[in-house]
N, C-alpha and C. Protein backbone atom coordinates (compact mmCIF):
# COMPACT_ATOMS: atom_id res chain seq x y z
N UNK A 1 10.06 -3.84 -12.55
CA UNK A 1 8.62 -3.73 -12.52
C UNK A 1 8.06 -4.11 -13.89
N UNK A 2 6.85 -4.36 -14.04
CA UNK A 2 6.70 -5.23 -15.05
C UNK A 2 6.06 -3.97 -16.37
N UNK A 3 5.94 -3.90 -17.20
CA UNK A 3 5.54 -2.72 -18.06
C UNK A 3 4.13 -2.43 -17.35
N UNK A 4 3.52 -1.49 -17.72
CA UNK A 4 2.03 -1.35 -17.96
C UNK A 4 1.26 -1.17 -16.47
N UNK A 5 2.54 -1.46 -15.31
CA UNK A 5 2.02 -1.60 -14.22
C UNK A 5 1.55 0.26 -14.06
N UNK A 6 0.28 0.56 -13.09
CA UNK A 6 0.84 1.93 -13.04
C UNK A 6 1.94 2.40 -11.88
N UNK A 7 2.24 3.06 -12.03
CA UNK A 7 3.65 3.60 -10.71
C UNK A 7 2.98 5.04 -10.30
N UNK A 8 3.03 4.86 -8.86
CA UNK A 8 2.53 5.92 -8.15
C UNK A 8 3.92 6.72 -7.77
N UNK A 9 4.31 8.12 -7.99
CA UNK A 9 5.53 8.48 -7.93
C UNK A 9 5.46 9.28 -6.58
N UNK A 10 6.48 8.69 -5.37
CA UNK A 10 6.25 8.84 -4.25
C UNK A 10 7.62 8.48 -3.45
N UNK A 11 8.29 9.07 -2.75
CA UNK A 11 9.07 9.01 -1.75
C UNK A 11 8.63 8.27 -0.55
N UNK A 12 9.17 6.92 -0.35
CA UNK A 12 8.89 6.13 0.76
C UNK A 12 10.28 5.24 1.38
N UNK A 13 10.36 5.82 2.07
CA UNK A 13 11.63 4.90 3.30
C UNK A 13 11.76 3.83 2.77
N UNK A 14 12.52 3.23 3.05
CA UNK A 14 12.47 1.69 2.40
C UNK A 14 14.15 0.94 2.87
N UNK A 15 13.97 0.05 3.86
CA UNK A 15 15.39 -0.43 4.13
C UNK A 15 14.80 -1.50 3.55
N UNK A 16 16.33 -2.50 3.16
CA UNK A 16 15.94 -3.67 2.58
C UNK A 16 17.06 -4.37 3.05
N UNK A 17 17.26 -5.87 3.12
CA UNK A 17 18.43 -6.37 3.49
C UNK A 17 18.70 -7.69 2.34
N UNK A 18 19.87 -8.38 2.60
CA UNK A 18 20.37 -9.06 1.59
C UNK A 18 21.94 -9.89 2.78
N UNK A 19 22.54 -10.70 1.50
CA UNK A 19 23.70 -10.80 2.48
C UNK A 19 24.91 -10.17 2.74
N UNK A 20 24.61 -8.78 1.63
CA UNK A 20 25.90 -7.61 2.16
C UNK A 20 25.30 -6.60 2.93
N UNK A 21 24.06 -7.33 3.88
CA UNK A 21 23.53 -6.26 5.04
C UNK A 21 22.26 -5.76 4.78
N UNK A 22 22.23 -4.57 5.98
CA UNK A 22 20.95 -3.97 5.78
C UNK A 22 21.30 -2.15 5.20
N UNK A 23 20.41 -1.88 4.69
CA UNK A 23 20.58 -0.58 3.90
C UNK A 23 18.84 0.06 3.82
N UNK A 24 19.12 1.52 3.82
CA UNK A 24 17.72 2.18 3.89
C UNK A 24 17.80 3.38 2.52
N UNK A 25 17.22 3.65 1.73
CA UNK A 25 17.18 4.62 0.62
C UNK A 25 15.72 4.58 0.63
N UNK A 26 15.36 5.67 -0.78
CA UNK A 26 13.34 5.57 -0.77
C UNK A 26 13.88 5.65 -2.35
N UNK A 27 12.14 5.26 -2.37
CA UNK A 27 12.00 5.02 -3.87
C UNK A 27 11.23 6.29 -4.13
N UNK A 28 11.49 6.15 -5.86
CA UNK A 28 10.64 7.11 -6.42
C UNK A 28 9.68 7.07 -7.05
N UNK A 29 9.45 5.62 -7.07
CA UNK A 29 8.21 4.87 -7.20
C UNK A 29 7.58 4.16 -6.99
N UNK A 30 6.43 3.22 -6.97
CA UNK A 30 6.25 2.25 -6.15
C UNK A 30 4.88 1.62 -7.16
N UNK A 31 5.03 0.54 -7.89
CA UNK A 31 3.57 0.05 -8.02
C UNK A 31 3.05 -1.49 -7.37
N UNK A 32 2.18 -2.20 -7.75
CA UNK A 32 1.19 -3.30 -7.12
C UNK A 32 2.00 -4.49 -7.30
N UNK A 33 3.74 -4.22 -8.70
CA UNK A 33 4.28 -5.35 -8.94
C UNK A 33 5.61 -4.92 -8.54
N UNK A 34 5.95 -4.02 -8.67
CA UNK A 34 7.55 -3.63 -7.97
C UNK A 34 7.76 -2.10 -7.39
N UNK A 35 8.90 -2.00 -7.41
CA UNK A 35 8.86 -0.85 -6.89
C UNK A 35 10.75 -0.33 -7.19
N UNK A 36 10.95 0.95 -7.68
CA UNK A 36 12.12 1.55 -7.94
C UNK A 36 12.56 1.85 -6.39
N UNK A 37 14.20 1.08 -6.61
CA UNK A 37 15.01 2.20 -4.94
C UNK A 37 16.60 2.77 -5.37
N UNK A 38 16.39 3.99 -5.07
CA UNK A 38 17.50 4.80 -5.37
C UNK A 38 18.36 4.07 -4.14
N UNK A 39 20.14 4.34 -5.19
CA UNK A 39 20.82 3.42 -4.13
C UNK A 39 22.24 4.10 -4.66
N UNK A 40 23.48 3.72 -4.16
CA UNK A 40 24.26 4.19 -4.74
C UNK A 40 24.95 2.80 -5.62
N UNK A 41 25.04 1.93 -4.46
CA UNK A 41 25.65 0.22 -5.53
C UNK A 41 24.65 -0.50 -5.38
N UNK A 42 23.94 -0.60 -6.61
CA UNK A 42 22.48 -1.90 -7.08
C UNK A 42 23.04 -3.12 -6.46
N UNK A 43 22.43 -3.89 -5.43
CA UNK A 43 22.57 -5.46 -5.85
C UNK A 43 22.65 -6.04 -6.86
N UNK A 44 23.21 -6.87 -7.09
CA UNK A 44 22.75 -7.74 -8.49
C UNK A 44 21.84 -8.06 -8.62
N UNK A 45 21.29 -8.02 -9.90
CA UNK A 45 20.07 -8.81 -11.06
C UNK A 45 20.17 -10.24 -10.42
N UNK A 46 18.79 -10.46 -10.47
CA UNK A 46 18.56 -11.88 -9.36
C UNK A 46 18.52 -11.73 -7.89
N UNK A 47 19.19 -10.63 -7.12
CA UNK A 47 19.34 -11.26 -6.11
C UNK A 47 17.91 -11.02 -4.80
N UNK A 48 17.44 -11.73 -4.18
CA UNK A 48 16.55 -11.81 -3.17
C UNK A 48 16.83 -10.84 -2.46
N UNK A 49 15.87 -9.46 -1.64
CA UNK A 49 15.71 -8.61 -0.90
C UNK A 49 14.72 -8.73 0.16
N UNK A 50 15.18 -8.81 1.16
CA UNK A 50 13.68 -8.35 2.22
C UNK A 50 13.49 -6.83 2.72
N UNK A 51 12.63 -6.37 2.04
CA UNK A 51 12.30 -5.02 2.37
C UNK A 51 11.62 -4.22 3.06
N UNK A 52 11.11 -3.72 4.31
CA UNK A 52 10.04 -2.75 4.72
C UNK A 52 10.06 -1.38 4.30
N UNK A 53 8.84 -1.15 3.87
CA UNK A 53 8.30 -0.08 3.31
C UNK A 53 7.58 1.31 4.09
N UNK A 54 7.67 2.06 4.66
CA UNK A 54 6.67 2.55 5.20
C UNK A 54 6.11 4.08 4.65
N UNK A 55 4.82 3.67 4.10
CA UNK A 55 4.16 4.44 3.98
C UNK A 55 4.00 6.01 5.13
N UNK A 56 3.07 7.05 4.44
CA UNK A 56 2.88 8.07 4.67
C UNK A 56 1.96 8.11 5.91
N UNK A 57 1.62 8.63 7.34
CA UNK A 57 0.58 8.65 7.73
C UNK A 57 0.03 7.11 8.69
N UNK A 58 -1.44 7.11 8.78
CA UNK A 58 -2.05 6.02 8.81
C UNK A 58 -1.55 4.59 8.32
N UNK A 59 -1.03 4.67 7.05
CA UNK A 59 -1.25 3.55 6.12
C UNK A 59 -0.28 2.49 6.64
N UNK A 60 0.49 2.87 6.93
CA UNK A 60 1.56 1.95 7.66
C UNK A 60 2.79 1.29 7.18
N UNK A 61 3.21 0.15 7.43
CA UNK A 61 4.47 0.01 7.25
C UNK A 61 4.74 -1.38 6.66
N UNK A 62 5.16 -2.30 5.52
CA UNK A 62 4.87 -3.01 4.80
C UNK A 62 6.18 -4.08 4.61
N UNK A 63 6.21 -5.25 5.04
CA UNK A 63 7.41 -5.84 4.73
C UNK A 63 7.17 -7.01 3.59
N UNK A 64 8.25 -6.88 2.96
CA UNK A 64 7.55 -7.57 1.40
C UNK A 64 9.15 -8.23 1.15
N UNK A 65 8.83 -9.27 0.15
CA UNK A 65 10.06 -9.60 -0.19
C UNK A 65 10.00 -8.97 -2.01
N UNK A 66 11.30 -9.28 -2.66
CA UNK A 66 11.17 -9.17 -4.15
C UNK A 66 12.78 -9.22 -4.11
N UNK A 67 12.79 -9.68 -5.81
CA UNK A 67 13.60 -9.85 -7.03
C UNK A 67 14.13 -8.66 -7.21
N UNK A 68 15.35 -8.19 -7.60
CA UNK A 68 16.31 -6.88 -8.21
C UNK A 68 15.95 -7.79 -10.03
N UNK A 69 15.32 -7.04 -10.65
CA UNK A 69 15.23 -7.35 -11.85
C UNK A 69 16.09 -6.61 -13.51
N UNK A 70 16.61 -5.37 -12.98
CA UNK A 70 17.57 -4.44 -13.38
C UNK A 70 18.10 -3.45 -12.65
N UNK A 71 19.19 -2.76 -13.25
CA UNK A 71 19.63 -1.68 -12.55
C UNK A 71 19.39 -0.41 -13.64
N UNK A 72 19.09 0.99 -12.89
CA UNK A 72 18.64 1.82 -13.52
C UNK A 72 19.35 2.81 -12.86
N UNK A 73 19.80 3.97 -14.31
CA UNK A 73 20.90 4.89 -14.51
C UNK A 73 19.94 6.09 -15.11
N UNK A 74 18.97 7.30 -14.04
CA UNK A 74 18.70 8.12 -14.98
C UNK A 74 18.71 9.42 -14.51
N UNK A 75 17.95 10.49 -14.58
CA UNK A 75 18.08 11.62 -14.20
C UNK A 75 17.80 11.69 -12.85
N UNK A 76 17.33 10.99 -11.95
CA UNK A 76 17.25 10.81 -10.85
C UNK A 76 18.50 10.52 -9.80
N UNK A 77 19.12 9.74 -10.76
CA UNK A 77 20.29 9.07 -10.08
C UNK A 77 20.53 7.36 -10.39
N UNK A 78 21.57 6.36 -9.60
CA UNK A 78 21.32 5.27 -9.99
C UNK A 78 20.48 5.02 -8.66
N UNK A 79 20.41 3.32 -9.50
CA UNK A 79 19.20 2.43 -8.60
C UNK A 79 19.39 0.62 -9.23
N UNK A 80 17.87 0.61 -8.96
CA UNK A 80 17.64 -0.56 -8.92
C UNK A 80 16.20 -0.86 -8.81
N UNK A 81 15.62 -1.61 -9.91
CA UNK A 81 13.90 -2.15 -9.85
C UNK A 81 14.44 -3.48 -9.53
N UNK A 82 12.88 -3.65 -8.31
CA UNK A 82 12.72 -4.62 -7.51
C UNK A 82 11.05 -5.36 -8.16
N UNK A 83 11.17 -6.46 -8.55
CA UNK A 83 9.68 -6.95 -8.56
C UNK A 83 9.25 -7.55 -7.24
N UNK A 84 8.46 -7.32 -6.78
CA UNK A 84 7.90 -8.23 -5.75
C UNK A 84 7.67 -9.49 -5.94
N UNK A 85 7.52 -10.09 -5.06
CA UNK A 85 7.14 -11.37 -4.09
C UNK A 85 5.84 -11.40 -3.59
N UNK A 86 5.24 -12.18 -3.61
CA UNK A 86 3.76 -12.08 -1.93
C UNK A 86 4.00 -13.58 -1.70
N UNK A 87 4.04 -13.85 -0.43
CA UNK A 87 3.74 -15.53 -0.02
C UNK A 87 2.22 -15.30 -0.23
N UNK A 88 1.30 -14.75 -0.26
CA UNK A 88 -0.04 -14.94 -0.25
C UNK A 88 -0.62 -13.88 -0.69
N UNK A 89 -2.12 -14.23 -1.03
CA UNK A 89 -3.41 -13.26 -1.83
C UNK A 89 -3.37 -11.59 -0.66
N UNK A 90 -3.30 -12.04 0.60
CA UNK A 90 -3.75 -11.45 1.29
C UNK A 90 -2.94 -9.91 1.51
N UNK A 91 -1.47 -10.18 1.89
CA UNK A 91 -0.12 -9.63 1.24
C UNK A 91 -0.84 -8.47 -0.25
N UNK A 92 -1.37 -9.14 -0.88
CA UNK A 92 -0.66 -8.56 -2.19
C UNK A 92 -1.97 -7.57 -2.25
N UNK A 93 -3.39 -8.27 -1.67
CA UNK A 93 -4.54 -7.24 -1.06
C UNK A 93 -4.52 -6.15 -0.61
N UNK A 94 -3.55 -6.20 1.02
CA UNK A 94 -3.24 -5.33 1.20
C UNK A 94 -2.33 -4.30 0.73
N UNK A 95 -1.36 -4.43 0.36
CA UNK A 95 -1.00 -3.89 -0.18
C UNK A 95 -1.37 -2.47 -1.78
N UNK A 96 -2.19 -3.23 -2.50
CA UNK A 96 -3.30 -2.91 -3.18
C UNK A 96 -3.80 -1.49 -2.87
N UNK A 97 -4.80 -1.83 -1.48
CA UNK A 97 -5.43 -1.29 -0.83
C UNK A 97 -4.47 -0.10 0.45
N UNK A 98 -3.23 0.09 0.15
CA UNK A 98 -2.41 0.91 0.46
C UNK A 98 -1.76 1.70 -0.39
N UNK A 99 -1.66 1.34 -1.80
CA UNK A 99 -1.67 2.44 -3.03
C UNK A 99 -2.73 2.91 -3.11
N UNK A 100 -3.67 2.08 -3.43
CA UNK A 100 -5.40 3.44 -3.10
C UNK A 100 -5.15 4.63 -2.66
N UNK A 101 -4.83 4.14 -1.14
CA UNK A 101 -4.76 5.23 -0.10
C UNK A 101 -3.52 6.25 -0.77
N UNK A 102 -2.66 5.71 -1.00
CA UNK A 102 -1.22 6.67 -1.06
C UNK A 102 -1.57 7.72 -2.70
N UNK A 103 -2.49 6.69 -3.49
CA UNK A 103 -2.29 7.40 -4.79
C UNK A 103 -3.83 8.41 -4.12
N UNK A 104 -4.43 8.46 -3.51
CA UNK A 104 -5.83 9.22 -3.24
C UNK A 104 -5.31 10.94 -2.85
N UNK A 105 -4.35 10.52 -1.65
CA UNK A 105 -3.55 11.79 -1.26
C UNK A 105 -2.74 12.38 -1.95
N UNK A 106 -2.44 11.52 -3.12
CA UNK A 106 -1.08 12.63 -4.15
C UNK A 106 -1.99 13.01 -4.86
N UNK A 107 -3.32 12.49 -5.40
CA UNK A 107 -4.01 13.22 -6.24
C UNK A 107 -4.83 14.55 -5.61
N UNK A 108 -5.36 14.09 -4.43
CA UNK A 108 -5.91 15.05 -3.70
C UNK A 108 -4.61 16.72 -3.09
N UNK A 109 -3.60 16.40 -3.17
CA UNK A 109 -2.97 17.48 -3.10
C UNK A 109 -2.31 17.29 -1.33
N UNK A 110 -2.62 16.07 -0.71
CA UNK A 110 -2.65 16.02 0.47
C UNK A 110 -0.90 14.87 1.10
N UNK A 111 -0.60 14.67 -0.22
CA UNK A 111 0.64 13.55 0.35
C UNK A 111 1.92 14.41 0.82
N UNK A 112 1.86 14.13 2.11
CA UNK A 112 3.27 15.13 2.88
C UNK A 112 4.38 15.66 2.22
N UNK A 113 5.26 16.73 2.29
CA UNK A 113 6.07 17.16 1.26
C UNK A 113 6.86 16.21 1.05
N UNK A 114 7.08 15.84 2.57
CA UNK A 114 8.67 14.48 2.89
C UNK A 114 8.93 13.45 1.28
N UNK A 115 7.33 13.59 1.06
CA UNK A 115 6.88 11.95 0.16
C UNK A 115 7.03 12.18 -1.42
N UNK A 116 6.88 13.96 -1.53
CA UNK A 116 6.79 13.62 -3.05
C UNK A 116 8.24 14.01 -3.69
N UNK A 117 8.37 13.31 -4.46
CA UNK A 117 9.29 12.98 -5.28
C UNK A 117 9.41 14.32 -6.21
């Protein structure tokens, strides 16, 4: 994820696939340029992911592509940051406009237990 982005800290499903398969873990974070996924073996740095996301509620369910840009070792556990992808404005809109929503309910006190991190 790129510095400076903000990261909304949130538990969200998240399978992703590659060519050693498909796999499901959640992240513990998620911002507008990447997003952290707890894993036990990181893909490699570089490699292409197709991921669906699904949000809390209403907001729905999000398939995105992105980049593994490092692997990350911390008190959480290991992982792996993913930068995103958008083929288009519209993609990256919505999306946008689905952290709104997700960061509105963690501030408001309202994001399901399932979700918070």
């Amino acid at each position: 994820q790129r510095a400076g982005a903000r990261r909304i800290p949130a538990r969200l499903r998240t399978t992703y696939s590659r060519a050693f398969g498909r796999r499901m873990n959640f992240t513990p974070d998620i911002s507008q340029t990447g997003v952290s996924l707890g894993c036990r073996s990181p893909a490699p740095i570089k490699s292409q992911l197709a991921m669906e996301i699904v949000f809390p509620g209403t907001i729905g369910t999000f398939s995105l592509q992105g980049s593994v840009v490092r692997h990350i070792e911390d008190d959480r556990g290991i992982g792996m940051a993913v930068s995103l992808t958008f083929s288009n404005e519209t993609e990256r809109y919505e999306l946008a406009g689905a952290l709104r929503r997700l960061e509105k309910l963690l501030l408001a006190g309202n994001l399901p237990e399932q979700h918070l991190y």
